[in-house]
Protein backbone atom coordinates (compact mmCIF):
# COMPACT_ATOMS: atom_id res chain seq x y z
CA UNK A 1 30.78 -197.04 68.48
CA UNK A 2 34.09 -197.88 69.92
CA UNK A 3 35.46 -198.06 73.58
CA UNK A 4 38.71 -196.25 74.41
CA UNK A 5 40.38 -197.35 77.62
CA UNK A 6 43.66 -195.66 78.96
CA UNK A 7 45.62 -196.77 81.15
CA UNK A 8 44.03 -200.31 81.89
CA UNK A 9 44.81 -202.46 84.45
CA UNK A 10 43.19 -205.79 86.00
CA UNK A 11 40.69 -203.89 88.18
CA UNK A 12 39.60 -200.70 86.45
CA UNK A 13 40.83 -198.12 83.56
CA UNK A 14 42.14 -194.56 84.90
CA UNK A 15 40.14 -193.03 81.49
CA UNK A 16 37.18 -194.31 79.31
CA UNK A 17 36.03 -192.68 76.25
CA UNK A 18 32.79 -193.41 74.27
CA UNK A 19 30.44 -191.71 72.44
CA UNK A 20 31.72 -188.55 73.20
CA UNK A 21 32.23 -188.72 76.63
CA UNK A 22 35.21 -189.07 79.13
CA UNK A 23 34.90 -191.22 82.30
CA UNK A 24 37.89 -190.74 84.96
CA UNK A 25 38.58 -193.45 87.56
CA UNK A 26 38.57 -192.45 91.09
CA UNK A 27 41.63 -189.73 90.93
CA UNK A 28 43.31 -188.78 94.15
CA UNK A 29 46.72 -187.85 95.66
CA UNK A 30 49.27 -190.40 95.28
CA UNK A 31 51.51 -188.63 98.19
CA UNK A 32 48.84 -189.03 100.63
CA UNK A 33 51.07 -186.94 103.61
CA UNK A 34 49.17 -183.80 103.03
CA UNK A 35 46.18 -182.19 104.53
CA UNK A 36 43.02 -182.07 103.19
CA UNK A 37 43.68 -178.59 100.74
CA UNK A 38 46.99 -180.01 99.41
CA UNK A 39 45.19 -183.46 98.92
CA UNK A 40 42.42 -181.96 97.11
CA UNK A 41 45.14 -179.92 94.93
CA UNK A 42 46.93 -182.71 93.63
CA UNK A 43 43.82 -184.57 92.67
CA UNK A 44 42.59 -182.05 90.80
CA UNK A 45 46.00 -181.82 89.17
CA UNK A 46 45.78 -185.49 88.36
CA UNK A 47 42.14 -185.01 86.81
CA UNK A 48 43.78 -182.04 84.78
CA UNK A 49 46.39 -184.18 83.13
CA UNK A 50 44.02 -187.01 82.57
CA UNK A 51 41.14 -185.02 80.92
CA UNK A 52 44.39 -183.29 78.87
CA UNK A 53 45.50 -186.94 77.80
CA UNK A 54 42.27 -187.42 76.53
CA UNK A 55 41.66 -184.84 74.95
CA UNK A 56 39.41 -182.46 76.83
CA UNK A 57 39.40 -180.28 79.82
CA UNK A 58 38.07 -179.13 83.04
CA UNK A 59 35.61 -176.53 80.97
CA UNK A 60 33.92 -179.59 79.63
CA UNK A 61 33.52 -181.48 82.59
CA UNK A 62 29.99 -182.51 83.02
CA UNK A 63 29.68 -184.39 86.97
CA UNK A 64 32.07 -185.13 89.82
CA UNK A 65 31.30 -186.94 92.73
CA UNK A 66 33.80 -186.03 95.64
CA UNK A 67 34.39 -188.69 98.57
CA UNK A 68 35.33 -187.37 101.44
CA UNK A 69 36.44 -189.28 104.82
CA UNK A 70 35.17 -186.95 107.08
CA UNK A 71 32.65 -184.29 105.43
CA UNK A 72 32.36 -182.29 109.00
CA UNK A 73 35.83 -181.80 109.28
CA UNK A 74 37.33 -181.46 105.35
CA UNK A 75 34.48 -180.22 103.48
CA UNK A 76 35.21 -176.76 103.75
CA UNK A 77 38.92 -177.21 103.18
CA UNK A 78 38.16 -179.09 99.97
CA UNK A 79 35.64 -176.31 98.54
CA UNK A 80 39.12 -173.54 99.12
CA UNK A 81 40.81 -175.53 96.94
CA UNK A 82 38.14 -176.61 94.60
CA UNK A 83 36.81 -173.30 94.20
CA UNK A 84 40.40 -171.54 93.52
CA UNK A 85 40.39 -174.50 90.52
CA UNK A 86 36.93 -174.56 89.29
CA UNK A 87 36.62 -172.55 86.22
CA UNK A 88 34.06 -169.53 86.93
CA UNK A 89 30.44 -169.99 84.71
CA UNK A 90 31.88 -173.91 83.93
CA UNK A 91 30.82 -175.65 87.59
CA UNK A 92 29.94 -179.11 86.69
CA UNK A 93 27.00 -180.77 88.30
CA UNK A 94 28.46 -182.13 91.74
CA UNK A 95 27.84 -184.16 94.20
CA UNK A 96 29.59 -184.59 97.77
CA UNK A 97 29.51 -187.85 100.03
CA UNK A 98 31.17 -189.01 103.07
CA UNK A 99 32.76 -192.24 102.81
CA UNK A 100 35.46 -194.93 104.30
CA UNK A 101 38.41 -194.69 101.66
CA UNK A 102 40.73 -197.46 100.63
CA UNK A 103 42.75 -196.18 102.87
CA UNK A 104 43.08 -194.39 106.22
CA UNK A 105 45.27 -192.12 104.66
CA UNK A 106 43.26 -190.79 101.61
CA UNK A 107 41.07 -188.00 102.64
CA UNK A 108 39.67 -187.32 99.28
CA UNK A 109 39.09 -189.15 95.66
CA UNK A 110 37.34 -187.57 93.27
CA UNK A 111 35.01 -188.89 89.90
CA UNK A 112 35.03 -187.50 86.62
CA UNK A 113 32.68 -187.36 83.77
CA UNK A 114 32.91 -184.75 81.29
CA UNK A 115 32.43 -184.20 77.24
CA UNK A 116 35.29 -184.18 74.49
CA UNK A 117 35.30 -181.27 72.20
């Protein structure tokens, strides 16, 4: 079975498909100025047009894991914006961690895994 990889660089691949499935790299906002709602907006706007490139969408997502710099203080602030996106009766398994970003900057970055059609 063959190994699709989009947008590949040296380190990593923004989208891998095999057997079926769709793996997204860590997607976040590449503005980075915003707070944590707006932050959480565009990533999920990212992950939209990346599951749409290949060839799926956020119905058929299967698992995200959500980093967040400081759970205590953004985790509520993320769910407003993840649950206005979040398609009602398609929730994907999730899971939510604090942890130190790439940079200070990033307040959120987000992992996909989800199913093609």
């Amino acid at each position: 079975m063959s190994v699709r990889r989009l947008h590949t660089e040296a380190r990593y691949s923004e989208i891998v498909i095999h057997n079926g499935t769709v793996y997204l790299a860590g997607q976040l906002d590449e503005g980075l100025s915003a707070g944590i709602e707006q932050q959480t907006r565009e990533t999920l706007a990212s992950i939209d047009r990346m599951l749409d490139e290949a060839g799926t969408d956020k119905t058929r997502i299967l698992s995200v894991t959500i980093y967040l710099k400081d759970i205590d203080a953004d985790y509520a602030g993320m769910n407003a914006a993840w649950d206005a996106w979040v398609p009602k009766g398609a929730a994907p398994a999730r899971a939510t961690v604090e942890a130190k970003l790439y940079a200070p900057e990033v307040l959120v970055e987000m992992s996909v895994v989800a199913a093609l059609p």
